[in-house]
N, C-alpha and C. Protein backbone atom coordinates (compact mmCIF):
# COMPACT_ATOMS: atom_id res chain seq x y z
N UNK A 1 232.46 167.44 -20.15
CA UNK A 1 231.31 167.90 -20.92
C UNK A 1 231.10 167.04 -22.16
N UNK A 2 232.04 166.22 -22.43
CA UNK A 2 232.13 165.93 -23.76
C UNK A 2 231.48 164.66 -23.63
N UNK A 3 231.08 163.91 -22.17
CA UNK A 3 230.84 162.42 -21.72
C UNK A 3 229.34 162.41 -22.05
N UNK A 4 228.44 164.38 -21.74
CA UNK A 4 227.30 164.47 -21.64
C UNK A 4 226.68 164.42 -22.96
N UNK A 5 227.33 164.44 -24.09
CA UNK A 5 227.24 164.25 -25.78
C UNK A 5 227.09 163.14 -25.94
N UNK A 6 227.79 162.28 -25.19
CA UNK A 6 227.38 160.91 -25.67
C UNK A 6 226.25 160.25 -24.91
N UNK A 7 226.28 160.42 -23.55
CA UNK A 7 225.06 159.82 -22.79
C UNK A 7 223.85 160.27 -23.43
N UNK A 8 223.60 161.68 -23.86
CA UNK A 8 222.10 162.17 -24.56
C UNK A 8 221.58 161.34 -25.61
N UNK A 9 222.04 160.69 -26.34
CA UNK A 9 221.87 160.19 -27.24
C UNK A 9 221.70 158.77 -26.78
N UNK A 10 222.73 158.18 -26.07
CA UNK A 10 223.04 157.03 -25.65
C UNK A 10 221.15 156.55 -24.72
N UNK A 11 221.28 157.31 -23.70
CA UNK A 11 219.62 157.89 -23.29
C UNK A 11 218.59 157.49 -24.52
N UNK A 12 218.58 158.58 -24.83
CA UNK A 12 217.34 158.40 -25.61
C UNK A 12 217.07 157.23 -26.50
N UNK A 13 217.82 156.29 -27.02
CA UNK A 13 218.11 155.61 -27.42
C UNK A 13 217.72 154.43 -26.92
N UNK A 14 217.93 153.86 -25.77
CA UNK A 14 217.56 153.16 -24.16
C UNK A 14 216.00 153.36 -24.06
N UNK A 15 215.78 154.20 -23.95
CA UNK A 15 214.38 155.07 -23.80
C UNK A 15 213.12 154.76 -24.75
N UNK A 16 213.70 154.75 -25.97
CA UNK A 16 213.19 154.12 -27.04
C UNK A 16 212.62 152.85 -27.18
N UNK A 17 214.12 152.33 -27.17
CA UNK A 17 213.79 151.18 -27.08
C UNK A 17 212.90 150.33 -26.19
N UNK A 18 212.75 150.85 -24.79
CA UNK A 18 212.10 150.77 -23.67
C UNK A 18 210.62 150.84 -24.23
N UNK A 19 210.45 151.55 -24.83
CA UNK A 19 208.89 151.75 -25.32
C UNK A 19 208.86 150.73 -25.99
N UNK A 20 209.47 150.86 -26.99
CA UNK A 20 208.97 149.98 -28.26
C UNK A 20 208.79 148.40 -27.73
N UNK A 21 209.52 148.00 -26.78
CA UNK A 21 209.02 146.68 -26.05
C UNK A 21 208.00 146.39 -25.23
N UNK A 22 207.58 147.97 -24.62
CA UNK A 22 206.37 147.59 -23.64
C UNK A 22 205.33 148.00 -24.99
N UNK A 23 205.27 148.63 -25.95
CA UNK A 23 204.20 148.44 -26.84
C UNK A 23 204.30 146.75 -27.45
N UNK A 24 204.94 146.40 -27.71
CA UNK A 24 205.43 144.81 -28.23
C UNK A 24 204.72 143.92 -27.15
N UNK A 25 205.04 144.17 -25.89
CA UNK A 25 204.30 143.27 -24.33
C UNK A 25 202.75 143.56 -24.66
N UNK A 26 202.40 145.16 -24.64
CA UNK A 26 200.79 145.38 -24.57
C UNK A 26 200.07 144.59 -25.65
N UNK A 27 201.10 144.62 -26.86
CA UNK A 27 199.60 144.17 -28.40
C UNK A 27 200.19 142.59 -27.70
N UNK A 28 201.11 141.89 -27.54
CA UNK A 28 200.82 140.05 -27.68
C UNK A 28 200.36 139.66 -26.74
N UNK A 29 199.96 140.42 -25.44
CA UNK A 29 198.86 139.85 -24.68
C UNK A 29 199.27 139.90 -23.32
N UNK A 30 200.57 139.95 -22.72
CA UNK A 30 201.12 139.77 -21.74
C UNK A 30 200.72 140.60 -20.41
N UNK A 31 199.93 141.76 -20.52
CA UNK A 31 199.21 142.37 -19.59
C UNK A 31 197.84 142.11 -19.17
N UNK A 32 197.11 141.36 -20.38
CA UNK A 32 195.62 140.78 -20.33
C UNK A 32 195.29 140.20 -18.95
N UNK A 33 195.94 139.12 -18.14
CA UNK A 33 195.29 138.67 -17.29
C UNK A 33 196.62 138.46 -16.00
N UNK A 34 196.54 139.88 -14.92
CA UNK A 34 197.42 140.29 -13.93
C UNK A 34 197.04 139.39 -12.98
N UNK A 35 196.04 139.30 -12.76
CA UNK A 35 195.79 138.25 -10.81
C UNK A 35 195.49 137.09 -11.30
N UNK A 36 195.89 136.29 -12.61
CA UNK A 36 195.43 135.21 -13.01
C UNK A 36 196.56 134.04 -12.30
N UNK A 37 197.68 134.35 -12.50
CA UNK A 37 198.60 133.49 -11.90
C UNK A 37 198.78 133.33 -10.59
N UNK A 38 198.59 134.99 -9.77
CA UNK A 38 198.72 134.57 -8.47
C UNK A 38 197.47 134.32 -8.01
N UNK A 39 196.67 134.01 -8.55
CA UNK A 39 195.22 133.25 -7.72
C UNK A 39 195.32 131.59 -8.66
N UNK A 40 195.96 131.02 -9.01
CA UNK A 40 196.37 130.04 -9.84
C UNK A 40 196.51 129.06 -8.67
N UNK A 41 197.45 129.67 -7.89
CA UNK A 41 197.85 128.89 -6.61
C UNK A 41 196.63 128.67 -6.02
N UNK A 42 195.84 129.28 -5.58
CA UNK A 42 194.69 128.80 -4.65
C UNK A 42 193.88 127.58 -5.45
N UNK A 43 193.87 128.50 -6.51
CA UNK A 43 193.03 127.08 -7.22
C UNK A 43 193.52 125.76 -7.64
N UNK A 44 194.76 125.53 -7.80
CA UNK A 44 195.32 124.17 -7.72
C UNK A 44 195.60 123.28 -6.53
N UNK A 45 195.05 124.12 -5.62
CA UNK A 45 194.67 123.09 -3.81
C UNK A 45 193.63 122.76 -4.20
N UNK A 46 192.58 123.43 -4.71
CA UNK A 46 191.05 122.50 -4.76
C UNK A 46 191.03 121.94 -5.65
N UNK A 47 191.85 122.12 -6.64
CA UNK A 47 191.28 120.84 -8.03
C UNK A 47 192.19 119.39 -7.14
N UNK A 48 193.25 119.46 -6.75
CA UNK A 48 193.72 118.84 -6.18
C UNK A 48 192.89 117.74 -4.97
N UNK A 49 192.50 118.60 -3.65
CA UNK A 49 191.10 118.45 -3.25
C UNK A 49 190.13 117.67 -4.05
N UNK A 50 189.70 118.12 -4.95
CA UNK A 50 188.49 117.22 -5.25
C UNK A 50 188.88 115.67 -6.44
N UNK A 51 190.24 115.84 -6.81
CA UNK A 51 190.34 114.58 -7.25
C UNK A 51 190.76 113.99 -6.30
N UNK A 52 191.45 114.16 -4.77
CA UNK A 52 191.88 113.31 -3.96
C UNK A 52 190.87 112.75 -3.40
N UNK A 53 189.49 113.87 -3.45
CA UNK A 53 187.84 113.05 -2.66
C UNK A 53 187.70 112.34 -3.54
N UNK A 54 187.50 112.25 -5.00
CA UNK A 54 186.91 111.39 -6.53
C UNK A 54 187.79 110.30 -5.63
N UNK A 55 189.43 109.99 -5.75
CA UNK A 55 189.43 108.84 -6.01
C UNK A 55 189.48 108.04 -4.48
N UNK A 56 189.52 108.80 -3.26
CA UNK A 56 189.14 108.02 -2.04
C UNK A 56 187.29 107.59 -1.99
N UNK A 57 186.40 108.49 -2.58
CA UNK A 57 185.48 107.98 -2.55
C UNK A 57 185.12 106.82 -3.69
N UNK A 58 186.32 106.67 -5.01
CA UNK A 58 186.28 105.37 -5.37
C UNK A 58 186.86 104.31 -4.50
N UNK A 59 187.80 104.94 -3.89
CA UNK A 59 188.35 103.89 -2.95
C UNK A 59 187.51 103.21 -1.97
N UNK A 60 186.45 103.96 -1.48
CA UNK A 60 185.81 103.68 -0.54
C UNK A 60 184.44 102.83 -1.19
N UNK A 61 184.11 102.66 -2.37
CA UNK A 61 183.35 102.16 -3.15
C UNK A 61 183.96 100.29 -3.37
N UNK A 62 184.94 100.51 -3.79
CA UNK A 62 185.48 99.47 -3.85
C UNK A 62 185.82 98.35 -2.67
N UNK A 63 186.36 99.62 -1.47
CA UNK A 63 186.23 98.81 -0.04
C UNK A 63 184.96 98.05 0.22
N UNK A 64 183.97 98.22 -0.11
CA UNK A 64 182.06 98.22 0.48
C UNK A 64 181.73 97.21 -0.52
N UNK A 65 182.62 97.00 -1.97
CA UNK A 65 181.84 95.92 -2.95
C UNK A 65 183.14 94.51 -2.02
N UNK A 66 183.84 94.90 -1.25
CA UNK A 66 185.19 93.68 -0.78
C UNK A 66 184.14 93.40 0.29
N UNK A 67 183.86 93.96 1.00
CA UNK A 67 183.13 93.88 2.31
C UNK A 67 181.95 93.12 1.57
N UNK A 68 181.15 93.65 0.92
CA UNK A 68 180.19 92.67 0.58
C UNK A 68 180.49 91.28 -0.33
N UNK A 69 181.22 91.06 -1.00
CA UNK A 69 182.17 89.88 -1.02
C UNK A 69 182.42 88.78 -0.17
N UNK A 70 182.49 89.54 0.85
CA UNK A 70 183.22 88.45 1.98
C UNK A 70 182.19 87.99 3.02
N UNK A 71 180.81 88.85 2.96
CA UNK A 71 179.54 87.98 3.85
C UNK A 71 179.40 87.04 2.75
């Protein structure tokens, strides 16, 4: 009985503290933007994507000024 004197306290204590960090998470921002990271992934295939078209279609610019070069 005497173990349950100390856990009550020990508890609440835990408990507390537990709050006082998810109020600390809510005000600096850390809940603001939930599906931002996991949709992060999708969008770094297309930025990816479109600089790999930018620089093959420079590539392909440059091929066409060699080609005309060489008539």
């Amino acid at each position: 009985m005497e173990v349950v004197y100390w856990l009550i306290p020990i508890v609440l204590f835990v408990g507390f503290l537990v709050v006082l960090v998810f109020i600390w998470m809510a005000k600096s921002g850390q809940f603001d933007d939930l599906d931002g990271a996991a949709n992060s992934i999708f969008m770094e295939d297309d930025e990816f994507d479109l600089k790999q078209k930018s620089s093959n279609s420079s590539e392909d610019a440059a091929d066409t000024e060699q080609k005309q070069d060489l008539k």
